[in-house]
N, C-alpha and C. Protein backbone atom coordinates (compact mmCIF):
# COMPACT_ATOMS: atom_id res chain seq x y z
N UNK A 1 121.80 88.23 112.01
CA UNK A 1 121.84 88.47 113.43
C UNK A 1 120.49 88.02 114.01
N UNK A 2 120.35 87.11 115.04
CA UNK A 2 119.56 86.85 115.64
C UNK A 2 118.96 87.91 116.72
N UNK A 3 117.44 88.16 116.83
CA UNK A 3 116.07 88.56 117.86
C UNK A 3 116.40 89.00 118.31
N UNK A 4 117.09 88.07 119.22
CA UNK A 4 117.66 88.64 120.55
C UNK A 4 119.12 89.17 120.91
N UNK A 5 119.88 88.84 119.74
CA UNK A 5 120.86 89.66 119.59
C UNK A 5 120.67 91.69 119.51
N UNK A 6 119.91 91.37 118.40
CA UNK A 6 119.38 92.91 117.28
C UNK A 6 118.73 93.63 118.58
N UNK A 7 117.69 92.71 119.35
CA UNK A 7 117.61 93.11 120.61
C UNK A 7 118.25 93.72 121.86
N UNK A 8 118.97 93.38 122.32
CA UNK A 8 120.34 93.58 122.98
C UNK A 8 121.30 94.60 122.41
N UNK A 9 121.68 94.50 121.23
CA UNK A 9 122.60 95.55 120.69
C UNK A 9 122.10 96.70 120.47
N UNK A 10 120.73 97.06 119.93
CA UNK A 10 119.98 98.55 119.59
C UNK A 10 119.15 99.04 121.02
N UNK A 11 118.85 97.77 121.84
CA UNK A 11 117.65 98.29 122.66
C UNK A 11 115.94 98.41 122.64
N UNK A 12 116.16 98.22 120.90
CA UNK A 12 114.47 97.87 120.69
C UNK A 12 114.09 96.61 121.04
N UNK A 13 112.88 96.69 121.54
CA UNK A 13 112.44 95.11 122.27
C UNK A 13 112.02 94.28 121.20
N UNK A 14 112.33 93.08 121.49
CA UNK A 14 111.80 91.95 119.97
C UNK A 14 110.66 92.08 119.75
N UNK A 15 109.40 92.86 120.88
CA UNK A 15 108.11 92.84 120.29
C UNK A 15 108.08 94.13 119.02
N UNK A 16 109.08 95.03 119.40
CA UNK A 16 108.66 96.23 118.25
C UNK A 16 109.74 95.40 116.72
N UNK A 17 110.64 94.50 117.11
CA UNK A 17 110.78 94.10 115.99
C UNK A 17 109.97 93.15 115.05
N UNK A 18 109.70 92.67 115.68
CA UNK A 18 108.68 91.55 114.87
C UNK A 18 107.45 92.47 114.36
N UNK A 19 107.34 93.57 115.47
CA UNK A 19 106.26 94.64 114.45
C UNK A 19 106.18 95.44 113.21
N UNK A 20 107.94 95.82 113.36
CA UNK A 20 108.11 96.16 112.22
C UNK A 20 108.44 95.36 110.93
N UNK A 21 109.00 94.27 111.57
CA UNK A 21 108.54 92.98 110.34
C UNK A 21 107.09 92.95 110.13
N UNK A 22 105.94 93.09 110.97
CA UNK A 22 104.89 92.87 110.18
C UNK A 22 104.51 94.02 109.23
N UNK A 23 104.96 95.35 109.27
CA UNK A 23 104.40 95.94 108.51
C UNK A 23 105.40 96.50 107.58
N UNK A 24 106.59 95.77 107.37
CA UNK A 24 107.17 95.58 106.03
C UNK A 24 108.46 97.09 106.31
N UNK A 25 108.90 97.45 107.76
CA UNK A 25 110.15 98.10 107.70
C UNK A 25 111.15 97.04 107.94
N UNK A 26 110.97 95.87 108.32
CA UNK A 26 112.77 95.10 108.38
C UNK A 26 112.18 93.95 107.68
N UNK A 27 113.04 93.09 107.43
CA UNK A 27 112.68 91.61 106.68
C UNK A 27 113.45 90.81 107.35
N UNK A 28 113.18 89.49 107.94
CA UNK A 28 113.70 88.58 108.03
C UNK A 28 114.25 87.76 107.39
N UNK A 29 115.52 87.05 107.45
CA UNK A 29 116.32 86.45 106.50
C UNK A 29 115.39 84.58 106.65
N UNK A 30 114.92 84.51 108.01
CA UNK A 30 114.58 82.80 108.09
C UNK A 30 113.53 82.59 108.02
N UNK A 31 112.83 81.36 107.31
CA UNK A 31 111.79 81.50 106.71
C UNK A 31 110.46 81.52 107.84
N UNK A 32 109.67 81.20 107.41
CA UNK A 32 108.39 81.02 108.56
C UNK A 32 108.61 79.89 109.54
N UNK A 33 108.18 80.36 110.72
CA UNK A 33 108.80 78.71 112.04
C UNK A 33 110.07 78.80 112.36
N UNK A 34 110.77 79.88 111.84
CA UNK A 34 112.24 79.99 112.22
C UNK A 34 112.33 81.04 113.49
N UNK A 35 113.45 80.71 113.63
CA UNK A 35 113.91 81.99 114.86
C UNK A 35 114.17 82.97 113.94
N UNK A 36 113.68 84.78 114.55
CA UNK A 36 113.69 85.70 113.50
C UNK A 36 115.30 85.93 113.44
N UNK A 37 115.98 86.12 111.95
CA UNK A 37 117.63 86.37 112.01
C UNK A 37 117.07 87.72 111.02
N UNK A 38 118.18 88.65 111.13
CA UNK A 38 118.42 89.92 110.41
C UNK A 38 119.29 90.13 110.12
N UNK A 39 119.16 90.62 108.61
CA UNK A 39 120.80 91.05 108.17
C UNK A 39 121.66 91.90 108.97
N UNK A 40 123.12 92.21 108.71
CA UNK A 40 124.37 93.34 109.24
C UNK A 40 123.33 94.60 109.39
N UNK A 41 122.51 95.05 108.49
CA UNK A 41 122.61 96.44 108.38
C UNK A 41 121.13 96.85 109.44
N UNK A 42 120.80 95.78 109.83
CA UNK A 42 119.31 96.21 110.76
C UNK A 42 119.26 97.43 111.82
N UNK A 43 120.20 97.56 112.42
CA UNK A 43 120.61 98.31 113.05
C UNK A 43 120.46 99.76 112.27
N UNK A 44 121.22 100.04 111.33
CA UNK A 44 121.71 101.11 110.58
C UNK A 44 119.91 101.44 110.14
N UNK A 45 118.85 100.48 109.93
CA UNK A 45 117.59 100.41 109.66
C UNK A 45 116.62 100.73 110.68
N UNK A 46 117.29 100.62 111.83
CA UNK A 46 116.65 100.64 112.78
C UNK A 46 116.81 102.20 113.28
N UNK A 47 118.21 102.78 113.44
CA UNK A 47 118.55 104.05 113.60
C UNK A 47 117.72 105.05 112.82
N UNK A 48 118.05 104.78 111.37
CA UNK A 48 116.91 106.01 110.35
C UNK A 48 115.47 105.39 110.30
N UNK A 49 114.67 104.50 111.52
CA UNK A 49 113.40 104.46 111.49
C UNK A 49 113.39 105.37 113.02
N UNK A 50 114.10 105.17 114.04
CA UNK A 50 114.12 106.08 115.12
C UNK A 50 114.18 107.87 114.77
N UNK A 51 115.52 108.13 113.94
CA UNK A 51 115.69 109.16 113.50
C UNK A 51 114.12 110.15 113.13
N UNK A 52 113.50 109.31 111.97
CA UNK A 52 112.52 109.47 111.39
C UNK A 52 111.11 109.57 112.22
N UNK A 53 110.95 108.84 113.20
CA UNK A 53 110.09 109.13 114.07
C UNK A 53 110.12 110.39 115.58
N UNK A 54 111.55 110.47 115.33
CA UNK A 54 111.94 111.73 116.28
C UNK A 54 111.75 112.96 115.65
N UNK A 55 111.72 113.25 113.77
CA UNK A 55 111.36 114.16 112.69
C UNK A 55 109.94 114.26 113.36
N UNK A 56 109.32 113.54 113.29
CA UNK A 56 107.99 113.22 113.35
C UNK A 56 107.44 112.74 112.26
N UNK A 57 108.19 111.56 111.31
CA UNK A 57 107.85 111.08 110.12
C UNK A 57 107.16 109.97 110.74
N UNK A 58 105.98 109.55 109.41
CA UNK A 58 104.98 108.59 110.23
C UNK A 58 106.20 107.50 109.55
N UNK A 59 105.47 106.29 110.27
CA UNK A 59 106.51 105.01 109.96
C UNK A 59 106.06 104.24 108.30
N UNK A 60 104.88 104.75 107.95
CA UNK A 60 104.89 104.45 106.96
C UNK A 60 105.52 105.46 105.47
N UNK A 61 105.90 106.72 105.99
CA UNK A 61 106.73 107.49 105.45
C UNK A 61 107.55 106.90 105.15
N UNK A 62 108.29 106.52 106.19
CA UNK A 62 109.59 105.82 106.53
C UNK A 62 109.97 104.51 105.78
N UNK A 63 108.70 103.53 105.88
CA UNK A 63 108.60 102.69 105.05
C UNK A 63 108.68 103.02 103.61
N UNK A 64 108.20 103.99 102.98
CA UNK A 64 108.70 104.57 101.97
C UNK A 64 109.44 104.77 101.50
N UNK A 65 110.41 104.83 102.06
CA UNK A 65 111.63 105.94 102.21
C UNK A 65 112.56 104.52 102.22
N UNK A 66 112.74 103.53 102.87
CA UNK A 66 113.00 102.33 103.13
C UNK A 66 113.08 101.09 102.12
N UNK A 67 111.86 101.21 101.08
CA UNK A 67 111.81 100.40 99.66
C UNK A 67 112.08 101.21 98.85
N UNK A 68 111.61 102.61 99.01
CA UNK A 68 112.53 103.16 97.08
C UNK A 68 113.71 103.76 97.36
N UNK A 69 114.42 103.71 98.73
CA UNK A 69 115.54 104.14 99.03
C UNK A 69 115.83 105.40 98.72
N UNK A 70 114.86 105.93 98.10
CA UNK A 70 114.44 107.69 98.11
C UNK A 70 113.87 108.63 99.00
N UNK A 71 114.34 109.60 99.18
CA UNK A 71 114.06 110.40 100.29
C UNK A 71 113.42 111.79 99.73
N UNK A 72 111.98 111.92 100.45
CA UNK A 72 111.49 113.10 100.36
C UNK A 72 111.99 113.81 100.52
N UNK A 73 112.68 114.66 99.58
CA UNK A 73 113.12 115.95 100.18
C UNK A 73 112.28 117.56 100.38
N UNK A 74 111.32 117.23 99.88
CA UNK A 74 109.88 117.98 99.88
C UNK A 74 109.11 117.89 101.70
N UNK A 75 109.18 116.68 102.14
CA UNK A 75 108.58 116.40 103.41
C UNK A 75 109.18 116.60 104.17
N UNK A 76 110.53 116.41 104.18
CA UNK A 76 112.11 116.87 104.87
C UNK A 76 111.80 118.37 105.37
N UNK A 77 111.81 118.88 103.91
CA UNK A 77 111.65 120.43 104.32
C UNK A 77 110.72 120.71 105.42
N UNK A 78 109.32 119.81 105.15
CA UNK A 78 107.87 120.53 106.25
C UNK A 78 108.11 119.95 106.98
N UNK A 79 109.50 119.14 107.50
CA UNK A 79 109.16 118.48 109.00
C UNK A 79 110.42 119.39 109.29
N UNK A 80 111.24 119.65 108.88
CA UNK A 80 111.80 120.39 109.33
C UNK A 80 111.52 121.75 109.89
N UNK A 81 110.48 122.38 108.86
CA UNK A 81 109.61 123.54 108.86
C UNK A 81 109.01 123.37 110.33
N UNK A 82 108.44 122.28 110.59
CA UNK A 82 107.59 122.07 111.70
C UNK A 82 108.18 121.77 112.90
N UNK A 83 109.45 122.00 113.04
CA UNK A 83 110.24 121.50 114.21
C UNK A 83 110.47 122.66 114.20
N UNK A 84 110.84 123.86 113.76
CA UNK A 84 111.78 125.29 113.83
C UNK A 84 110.19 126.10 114.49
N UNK A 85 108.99 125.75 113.82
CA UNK A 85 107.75 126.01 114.17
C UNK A 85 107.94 125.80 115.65
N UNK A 86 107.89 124.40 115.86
CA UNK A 86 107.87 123.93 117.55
C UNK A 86 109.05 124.43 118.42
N UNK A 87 110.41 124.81 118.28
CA UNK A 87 111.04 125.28 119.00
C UNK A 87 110.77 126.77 118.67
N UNK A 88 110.52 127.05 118.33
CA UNK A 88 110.03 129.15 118.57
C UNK A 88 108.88 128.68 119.16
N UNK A 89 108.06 128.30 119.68
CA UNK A 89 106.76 127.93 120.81
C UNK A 89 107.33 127.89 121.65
N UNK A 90 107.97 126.78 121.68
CA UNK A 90 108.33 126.30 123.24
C UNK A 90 109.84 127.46 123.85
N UNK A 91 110.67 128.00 122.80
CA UNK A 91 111.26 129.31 123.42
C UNK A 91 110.41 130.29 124.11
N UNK A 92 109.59 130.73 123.38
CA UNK A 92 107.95 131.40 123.28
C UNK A 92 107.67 130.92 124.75
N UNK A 93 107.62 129.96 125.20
CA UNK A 93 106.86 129.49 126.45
C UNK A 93 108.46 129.39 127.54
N UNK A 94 109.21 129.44 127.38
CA UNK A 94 110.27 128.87 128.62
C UNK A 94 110.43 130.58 128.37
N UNK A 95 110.39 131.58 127.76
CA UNK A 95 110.70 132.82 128.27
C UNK A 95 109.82 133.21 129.00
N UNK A 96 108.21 132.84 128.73
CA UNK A 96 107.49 132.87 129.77
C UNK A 96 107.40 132.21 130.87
N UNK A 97 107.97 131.73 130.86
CA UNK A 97 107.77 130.49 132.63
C UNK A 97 108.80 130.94 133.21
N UNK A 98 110.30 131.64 132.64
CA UNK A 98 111.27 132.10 133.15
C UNK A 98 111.15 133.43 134.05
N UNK A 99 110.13 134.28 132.86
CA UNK A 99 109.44 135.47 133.44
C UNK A 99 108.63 135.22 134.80
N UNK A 100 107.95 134.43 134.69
CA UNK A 100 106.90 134.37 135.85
C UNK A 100 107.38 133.96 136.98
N UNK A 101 108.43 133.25 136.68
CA UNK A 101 109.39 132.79 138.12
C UNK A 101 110.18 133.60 138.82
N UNK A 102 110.29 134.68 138.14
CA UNK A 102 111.51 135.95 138.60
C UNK A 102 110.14 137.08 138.71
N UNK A 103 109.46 137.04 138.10
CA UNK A 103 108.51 138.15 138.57
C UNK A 103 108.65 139.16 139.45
N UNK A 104 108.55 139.98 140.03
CA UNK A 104 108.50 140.72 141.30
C UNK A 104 106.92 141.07 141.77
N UNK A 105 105.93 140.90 140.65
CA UNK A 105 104.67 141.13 140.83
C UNK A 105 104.24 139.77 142.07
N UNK A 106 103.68 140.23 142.99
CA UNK A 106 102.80 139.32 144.00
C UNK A 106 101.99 138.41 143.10
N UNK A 107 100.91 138.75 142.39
CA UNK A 107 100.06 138.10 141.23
C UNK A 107 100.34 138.14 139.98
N UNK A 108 100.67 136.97 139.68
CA UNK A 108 101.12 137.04 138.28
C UNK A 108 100.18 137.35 137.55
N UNK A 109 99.09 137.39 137.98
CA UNK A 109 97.71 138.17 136.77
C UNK A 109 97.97 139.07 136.83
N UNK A 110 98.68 140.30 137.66
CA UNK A 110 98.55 141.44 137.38
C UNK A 110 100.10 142.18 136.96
N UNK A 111 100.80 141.25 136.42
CA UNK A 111 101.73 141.22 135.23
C UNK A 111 101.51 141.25 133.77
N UNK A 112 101.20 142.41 133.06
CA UNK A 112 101.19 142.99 131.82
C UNK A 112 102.10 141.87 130.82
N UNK A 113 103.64 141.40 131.05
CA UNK A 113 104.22 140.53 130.65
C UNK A 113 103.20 138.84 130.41
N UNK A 114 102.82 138.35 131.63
CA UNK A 114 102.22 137.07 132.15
C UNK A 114 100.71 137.25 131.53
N UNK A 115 100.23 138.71 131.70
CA UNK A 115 98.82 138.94 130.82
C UNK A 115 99.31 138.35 129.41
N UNK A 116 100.45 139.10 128.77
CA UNK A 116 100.33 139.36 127.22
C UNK A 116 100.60 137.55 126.92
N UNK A 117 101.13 136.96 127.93
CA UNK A 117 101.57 135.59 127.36
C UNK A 117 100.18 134.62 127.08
N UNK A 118 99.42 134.80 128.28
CA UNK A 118 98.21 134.30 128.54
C UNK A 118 97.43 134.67 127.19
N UNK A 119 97.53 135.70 126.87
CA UNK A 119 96.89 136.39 126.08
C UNK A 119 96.96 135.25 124.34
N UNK A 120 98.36 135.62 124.33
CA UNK A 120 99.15 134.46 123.03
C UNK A 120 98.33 133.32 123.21
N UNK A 121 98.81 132.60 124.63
CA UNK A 121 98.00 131.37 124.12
C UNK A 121 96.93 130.85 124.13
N UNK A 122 95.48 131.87 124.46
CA UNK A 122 94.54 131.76 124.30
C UNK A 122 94.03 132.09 123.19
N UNK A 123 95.15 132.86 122.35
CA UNK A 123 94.51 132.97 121.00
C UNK A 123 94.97 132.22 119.72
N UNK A 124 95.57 130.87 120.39
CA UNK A 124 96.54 129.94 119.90
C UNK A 124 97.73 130.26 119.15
N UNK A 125 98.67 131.44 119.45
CA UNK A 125 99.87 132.05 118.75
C UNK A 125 100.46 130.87 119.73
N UNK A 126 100.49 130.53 120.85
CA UNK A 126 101.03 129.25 121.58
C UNK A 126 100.69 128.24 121.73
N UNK A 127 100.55 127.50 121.09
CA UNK A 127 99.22 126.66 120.88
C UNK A 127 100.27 125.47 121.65
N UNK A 128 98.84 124.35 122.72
CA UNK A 128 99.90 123.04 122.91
C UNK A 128 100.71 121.94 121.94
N UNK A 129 101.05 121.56 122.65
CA UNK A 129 102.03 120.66 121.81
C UNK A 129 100.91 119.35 121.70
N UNK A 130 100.96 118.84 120.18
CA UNK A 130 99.97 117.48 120.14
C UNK A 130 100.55 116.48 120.93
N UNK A 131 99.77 115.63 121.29
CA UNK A 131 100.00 114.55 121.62
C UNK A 131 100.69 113.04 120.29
N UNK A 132 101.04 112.44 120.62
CA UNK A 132 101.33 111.59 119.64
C UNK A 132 101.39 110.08 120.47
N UNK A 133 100.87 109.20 119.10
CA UNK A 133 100.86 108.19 120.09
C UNK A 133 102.12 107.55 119.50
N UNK A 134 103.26 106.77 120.81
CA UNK A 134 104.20 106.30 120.55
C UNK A 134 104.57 104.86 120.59
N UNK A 135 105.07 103.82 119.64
CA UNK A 135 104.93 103.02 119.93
C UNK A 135 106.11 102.11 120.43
């Protein structure tokens, strides 16, 4: 399948493909000086490198995971671990923002509820969410 096909059909732009050809998640079938072609299954390659970066697996995980066709199931667990982590936070925080919006208190500082939350995440039991850089 041609660039700009693989392009068109998944939505990833040919610049992130040719990127991930450079660092060894897809392979091109045509040699150097060619137009880039990709096998049937790029797609299906392309999905469990998305998948995997929505885990929050780095791409060279992935790349891993990609040549020995083996899957951590050890790392599985802690990213999984770490997503069940991140949604009890962010429940943690939308019960608070839910609270503070229905409030009846004039100042939300002087809400015992809105204190105790403040409280959490200054002592990082709520800690922010990292940043990540996406590419």
């Amino acid at each position: 399948m041609d660039i700009a096909d693989v392009a068109k059909r998944t939505g990833v732009p040919a610049s992130t493909l040719r990127y991930y050809q450079k660092i060894g998640l897809l392979r091109s079938l045509s040699g150097p000086g060619q137009r880039r072609q990709f096998a049937a299954d790029v797609a299906d390659r392309l999905a469990l490198i998305a998948l995997g970066q929505a885990a929050g697996i780095s791409l060279d995980e992935v790349g891993a995971m990609l040549v020995d066709l083996q899957v951590d199931r050890g790392m599985l667990i802690a990213k999984a671990d770490e997503i069940d982590a991140r949604v009890k936070r962010l429940q943690a925080m939308s019960k608070g923002l839910r609270h503070a919006a229905a409030c009846p208190e004039k100042d939300h500082l002087a809400c015992p509820t809105f204190q105790r939350l403040m409280k959490l995440s200054a002592a990082g039991a709520l800690p922010a969410e990292p940043r990540r850089k996406l590419i």
